[in-house]
Protein backbone atom coordinates (compact mmCIF):
# COMPACT_ATOMS: atom_id res chain seq x y z
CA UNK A 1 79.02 120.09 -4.63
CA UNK A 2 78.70 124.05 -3.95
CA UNK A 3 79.03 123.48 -0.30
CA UNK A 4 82.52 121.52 -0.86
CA UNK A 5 83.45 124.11 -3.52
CA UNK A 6 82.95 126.91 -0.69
CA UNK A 7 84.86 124.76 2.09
CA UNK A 8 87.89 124.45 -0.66
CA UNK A 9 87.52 128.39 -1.30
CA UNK A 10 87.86 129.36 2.34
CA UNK A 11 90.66 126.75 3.35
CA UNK A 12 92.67 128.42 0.27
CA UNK A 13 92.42 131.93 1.83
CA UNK A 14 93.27 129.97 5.52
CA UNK A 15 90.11 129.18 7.16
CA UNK A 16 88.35 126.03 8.61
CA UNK A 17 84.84 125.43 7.90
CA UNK A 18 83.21 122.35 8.35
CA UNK A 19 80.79 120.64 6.14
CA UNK A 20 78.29 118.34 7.24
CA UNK A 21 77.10 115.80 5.05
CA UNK A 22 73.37 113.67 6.46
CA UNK A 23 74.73 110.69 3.91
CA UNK A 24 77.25 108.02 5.05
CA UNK A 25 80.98 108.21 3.75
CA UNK A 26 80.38 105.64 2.19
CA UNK A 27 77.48 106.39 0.03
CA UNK A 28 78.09 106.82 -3.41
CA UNK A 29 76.67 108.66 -6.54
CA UNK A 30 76.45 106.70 -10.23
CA UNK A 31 76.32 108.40 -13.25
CA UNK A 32 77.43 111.55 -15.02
CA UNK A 33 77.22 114.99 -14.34
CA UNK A 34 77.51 117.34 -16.94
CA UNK A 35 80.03 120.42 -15.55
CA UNK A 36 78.90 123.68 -17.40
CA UNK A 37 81.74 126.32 -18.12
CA UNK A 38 80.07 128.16 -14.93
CA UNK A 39 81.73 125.70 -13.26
CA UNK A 40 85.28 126.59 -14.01
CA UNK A 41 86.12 129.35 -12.91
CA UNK A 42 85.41 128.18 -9.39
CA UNK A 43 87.07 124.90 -9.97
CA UNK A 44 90.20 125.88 -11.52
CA UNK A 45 90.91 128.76 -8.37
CA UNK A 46 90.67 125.01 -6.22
CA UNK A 47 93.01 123.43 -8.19
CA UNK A 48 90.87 121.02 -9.44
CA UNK A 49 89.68 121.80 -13.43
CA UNK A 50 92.27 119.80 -15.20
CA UNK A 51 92.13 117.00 -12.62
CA UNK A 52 88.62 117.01 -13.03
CA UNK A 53 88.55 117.61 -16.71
CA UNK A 54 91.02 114.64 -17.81
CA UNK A 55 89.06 112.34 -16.19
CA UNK A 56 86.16 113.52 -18.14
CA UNK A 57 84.78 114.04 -22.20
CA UNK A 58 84.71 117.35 -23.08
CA UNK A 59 82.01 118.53 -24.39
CA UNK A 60 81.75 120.99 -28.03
CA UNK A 61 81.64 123.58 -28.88
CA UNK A 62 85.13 124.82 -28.03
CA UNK A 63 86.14 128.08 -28.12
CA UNK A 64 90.17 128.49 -27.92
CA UNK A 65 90.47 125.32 -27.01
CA UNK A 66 87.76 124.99 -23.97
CA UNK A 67 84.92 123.08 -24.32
CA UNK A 68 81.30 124.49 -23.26
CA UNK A 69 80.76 121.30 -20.66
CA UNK A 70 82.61 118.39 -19.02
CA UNK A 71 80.73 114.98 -19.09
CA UNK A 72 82.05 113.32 -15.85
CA UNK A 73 81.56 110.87 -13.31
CA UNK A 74 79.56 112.27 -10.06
CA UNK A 75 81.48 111.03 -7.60
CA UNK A 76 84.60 111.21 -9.12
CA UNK A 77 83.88 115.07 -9.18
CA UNK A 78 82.57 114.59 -5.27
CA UNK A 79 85.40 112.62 -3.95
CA UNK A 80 88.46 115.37 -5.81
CA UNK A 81 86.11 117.93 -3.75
CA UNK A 82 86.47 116.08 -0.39
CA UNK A 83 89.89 115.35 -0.12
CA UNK A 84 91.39 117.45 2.80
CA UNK A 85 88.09 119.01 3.84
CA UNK A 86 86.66 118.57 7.30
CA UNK A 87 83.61 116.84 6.37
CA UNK A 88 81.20 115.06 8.89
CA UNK A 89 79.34 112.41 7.56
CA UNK A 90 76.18 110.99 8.88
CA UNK A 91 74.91 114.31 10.29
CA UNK A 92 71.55 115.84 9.91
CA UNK A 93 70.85 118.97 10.99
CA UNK A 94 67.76 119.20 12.86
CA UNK A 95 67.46 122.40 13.63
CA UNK A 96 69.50 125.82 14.35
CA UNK A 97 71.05 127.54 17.42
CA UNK A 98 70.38 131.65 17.81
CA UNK A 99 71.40 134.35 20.20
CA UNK A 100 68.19 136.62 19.27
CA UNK A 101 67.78 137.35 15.56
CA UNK A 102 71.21 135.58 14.81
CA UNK A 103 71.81 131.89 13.60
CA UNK A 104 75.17 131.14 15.97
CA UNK A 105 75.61 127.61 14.93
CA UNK A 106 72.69 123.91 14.85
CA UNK A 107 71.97 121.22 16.32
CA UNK A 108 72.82 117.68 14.56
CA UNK A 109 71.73 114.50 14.74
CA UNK A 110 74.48 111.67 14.29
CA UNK A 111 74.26 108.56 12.63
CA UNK A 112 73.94 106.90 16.32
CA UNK A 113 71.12 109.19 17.06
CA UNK A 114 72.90 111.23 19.41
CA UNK A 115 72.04 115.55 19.50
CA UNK A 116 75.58 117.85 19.33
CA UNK A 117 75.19 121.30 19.09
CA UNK A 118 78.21 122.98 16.85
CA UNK A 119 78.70 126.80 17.14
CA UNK A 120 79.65 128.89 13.92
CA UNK A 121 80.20 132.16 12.40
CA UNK A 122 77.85 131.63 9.58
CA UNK A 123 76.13 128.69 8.33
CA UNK A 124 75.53 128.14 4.68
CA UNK A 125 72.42 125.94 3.52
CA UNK A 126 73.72 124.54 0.31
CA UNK A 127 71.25 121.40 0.40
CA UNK A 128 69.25 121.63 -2.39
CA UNK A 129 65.96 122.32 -3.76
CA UNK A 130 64.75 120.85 -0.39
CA UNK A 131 66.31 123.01 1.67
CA UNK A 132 66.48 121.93 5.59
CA UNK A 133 68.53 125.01 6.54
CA UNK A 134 66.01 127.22 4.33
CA UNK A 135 62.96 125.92 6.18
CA UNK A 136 64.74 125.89 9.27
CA UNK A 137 66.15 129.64 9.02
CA UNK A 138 62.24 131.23 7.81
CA UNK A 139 63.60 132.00 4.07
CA UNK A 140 60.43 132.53 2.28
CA UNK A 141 60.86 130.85 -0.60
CA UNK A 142 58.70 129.91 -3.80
CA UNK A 143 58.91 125.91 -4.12
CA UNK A 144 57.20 124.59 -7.22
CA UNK A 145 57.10 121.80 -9.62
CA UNK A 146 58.01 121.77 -13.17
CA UNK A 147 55.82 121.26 -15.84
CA UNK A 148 57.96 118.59 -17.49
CA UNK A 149 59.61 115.64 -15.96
CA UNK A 150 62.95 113.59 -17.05
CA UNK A 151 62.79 109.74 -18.54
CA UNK A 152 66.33 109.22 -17.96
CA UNK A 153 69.01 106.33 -18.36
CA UNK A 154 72.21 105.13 -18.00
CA UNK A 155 74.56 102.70 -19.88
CA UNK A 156 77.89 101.57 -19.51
CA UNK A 157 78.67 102.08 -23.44
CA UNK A 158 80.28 104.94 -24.34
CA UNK A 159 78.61 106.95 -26.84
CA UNK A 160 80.17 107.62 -30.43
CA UNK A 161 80.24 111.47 -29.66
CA UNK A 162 80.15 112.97 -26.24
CA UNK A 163 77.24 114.96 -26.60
CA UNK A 164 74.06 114.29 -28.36
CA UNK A 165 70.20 116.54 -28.84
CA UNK A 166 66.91 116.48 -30.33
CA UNK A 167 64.78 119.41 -29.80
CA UNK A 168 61.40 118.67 -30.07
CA UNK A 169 58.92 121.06 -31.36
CA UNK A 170 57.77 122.64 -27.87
CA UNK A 171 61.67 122.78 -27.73
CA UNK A 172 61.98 120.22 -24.97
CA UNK A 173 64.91 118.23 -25.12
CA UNK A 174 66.22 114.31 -25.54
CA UNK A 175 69.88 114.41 -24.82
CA UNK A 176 72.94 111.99 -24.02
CA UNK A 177 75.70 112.62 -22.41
CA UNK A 178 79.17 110.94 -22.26
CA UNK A 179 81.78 110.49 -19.85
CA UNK A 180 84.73 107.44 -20.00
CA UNK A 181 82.06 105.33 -17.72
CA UNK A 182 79.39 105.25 -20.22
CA UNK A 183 76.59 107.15 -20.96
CA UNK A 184 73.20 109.04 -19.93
CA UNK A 185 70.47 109.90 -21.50
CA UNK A 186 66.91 112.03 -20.66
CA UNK A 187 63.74 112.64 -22.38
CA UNK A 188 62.00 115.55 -21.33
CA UNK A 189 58.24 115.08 -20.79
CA UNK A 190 55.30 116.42 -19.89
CA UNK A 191 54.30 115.94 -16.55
CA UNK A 192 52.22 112.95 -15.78
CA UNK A 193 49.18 112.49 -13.50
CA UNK A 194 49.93 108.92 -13.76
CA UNK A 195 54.22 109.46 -12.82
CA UNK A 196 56.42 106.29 -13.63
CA UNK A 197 53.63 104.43 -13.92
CA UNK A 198 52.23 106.07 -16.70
CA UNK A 199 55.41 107.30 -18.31
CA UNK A 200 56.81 103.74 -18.22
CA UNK A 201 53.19 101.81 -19.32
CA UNK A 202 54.83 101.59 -23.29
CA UNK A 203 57.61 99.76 -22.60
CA UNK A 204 61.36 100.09 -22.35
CA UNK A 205 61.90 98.26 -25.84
CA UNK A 206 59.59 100.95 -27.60
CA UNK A 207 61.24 103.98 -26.04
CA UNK A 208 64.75 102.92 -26.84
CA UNK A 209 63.88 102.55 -30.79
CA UNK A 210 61.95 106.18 -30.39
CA UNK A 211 64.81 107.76 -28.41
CA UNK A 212 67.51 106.25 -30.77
CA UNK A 213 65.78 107.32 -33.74
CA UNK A 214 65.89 111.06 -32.59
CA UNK A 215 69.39 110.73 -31.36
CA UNK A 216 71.46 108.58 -33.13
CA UNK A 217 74.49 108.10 -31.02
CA UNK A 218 72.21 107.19 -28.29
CA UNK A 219 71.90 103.49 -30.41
CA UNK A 220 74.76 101.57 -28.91
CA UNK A 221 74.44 102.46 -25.37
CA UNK A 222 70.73 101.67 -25.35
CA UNK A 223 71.28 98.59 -27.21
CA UNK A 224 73.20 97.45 -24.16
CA UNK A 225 70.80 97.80 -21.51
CA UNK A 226 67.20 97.04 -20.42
CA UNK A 227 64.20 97.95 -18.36
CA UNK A 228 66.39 98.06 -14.87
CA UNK A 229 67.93 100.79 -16.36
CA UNK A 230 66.06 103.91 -17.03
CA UNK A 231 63.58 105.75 -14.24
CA UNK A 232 61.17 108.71 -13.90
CA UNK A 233 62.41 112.19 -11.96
CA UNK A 234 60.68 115.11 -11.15
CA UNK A 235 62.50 118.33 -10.12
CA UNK A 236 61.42 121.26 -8.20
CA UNK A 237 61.89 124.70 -9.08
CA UNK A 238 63.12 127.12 -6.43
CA UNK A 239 62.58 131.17 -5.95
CA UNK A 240 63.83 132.61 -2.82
CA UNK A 241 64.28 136.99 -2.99
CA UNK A 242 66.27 136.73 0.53
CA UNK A 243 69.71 134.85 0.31
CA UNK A 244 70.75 135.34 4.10
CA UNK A 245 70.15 136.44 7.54
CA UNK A 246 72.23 137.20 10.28
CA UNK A 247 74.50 134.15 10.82
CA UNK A 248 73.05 131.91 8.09
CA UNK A 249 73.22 131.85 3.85
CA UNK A 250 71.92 129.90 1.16
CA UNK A 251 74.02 129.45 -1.79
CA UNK A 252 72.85 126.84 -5.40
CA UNK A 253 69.73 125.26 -5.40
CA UNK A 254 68.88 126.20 -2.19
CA UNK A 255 68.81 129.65 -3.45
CA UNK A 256 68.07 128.98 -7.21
CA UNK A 257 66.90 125.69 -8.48
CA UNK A 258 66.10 125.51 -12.18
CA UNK A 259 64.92 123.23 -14.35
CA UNK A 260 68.18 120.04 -15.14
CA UNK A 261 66.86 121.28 -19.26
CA UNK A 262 69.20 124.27 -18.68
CA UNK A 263 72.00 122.10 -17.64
CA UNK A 264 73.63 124.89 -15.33
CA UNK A 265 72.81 124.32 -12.20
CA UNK A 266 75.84 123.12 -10.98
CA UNK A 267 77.90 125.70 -12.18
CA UNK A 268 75.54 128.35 -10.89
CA UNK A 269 76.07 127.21 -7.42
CA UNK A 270 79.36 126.44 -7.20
CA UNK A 271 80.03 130.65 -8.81
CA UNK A 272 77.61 131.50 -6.09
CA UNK A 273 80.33 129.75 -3.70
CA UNK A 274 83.63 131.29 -4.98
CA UNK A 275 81.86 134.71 -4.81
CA UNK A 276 81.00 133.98 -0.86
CA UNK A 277 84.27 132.84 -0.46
CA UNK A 278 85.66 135.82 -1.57
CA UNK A 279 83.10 137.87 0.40
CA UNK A 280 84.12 136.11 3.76
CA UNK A 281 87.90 137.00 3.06
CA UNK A 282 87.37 140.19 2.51
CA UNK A 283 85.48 141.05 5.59
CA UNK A 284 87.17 138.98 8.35
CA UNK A 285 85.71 138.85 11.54
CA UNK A 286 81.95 140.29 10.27
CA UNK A 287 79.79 137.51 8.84
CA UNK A 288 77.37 139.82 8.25
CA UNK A 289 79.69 142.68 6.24
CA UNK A 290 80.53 139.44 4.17
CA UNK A 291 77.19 138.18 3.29
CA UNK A 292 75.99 142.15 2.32
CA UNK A 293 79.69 142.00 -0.12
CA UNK A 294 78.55 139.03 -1.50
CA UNK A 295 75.27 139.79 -2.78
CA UNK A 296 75.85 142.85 -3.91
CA UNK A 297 78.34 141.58 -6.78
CA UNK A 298 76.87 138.20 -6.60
CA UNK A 299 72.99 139.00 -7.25
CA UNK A 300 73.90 140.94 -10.16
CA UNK A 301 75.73 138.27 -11.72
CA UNK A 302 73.23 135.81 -11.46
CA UNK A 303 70.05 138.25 -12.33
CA UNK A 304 69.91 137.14 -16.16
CA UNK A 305 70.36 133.30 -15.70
CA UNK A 306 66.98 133.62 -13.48
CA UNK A 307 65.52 136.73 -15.48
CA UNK A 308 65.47 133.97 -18.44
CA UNK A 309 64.76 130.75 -16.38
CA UNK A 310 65.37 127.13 -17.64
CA UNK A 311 62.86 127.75 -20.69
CA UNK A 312 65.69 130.32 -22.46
CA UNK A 313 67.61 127.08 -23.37
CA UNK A 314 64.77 126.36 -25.34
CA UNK A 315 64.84 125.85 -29.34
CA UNK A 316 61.13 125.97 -30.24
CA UNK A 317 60.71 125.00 -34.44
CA UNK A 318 57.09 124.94 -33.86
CA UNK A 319 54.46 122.58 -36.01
CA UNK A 320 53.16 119.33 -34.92
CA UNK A 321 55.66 116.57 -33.66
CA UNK A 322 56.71 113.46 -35.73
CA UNK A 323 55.28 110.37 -34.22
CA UNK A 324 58.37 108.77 -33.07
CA UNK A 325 58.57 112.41 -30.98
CA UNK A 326 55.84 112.17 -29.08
CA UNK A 327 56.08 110.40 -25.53
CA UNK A 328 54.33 108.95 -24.02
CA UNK A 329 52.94 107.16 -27.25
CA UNK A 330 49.13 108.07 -28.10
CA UNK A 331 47.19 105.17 -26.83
């Protein structure tokens, strides 16, 4: 999503970038995502917030009016961010083209296996906690995992309320989110040696009455669906000091990936690409000039969402947990 938000950004102030996108066009996402108010800014210079946001559930708070979050469909928020961009699915970058110290452009692999080489001005890795274009372009970065993991769900019931928490005494989270598809829902757990397997071994049945007894409105969505319906995740945490080199940039969780609790990411790195949109505007011609603009304003904006990390969302109360709070259940 940051990468598409940049490629809108430039095309407004007249460029042509390209995006390049390893997953068919026909490849689809299910489920919500839930837009922080990060996020608007960069959609609404695109054109795209009240699109975007009617098709959605606001979330509350509001404050004059705006809502603090957007429950939405994924790929409804994907496809508004395609249309009328250049972008090339079913290619895989493989590795990166240089003239001496500088990234000048990569080498793709298509979906019929075939090697192209594309030339460009700068490149901008915005794939992820698992970077290719990171590893590719010698960013040192710290990759780690998080101490807690996600039970999540989804349901095609829409909740009572759009938004729903529990925090738990640690002050990790059980949440649900609505959008006009349905619902999702996440438990946030300690990590397991044992993974899905272990977090899974009590049952489906058992962790719907637990999770609906800690948040209510979760009841009727969970009531319509079964064990094919809720899975294990893990994320990975991502530190990297340098955000670009001569010819090549990272930009969201390539740069910055923190922990789905905080439930920012995405608007994080879609304000990390307005600001390099900007940047490259400003300083036509000089990739370079562009990329120095950009984290100069950009880094300072960002400093306190990683100063605090995903753990300042936290609401610790402290004292022992409630049984129906504790997951997975004591044998």
């Amino acid at each position: 999503m940051a990468g598409l938000v940049l490629a809108r950004g430039l095309m407004l102030r007249g460029l042509r970038p390209v995006v390049l996108e390893r997953a068919p066009a026909d490849a689809t996402i299910p489920g919500p995502i839930m837009l922080p108010f990060q996020a608007y800014d960069p959609l609404a210079e695109i054109g795209l917030l009240d699109a975007i946001r009617a098709r959605g559930l606001d979330i509350p708070p509001f404050q004059r009016g705006t809502p603090v979050a957007v429950g939405v469909g994924r790929q409804i928020v994907l496809d508004a961010l395609r249309e009328g961009v250049d972008v090339r699915h079913g290619a895989e970058v493989v590795d990166l083209a240089r003239d001496g110290d500088r990234v000048v452009g990569c080498v793709i692999r298509t979906a019929g296996g075939d090697a192209q080489t594309l030339p460009s001005d700068l490149m901008v890795g915005a794939d992820g906690a698992r970077s290719t274009v990171r590893g590719l372009a010698g960013f040192d970065a710290d990759v780690f995992a998080f101490d807690t993991a996600q039970l999540s769900w989804r349901s095609p019931v829409v909740p009572r309320e759009p938004f729903g928490i529990h925090f738990l005494p640690d002050g990790r989270q059980v949440t649900v989110v609505g959008w006009p598809g349905g619902a999702a829902g996440g438990w946030q757990i300690p990590r397991l040696e044992g993974g899905a397997h272990e977090a899974t071994a009590a049952g489906f049945d058992e962790f719907r009455r637990r999770f609906a007894s800690l948040v209510p409105i979760a009841a009727e969505p969970l009531a319509a669906i079964g064990p094919a319906d809720w899975f294990y995740r893990e994320a990975l945490g991502v530190r990297c000091d340098r955000w670009w080199r001569p010819g090549v940039a990272l930009i969201g969780e390539a740069l910055h990936a923190m922990n789905p609790e905080a439930g920012i990411g995405s608007g994080l790195g879609m304000g990390d690409a307005q600001a390099l949109a900007v940047a490259v505007a400003r300083n036509p011609g000089d990739a370079d000039a562009a990329c120095r603009d950009w984290e100069h304003w950009r880094r300072p904006a960002l400093a306190p969402y990683l100063a605090i990390g995903s753990e300042g969302v936290r609401v610790v109360r402290g004292g022992e947990p409630r049984p129906e709070e504790i997951w997975p259940p004591a044998p």
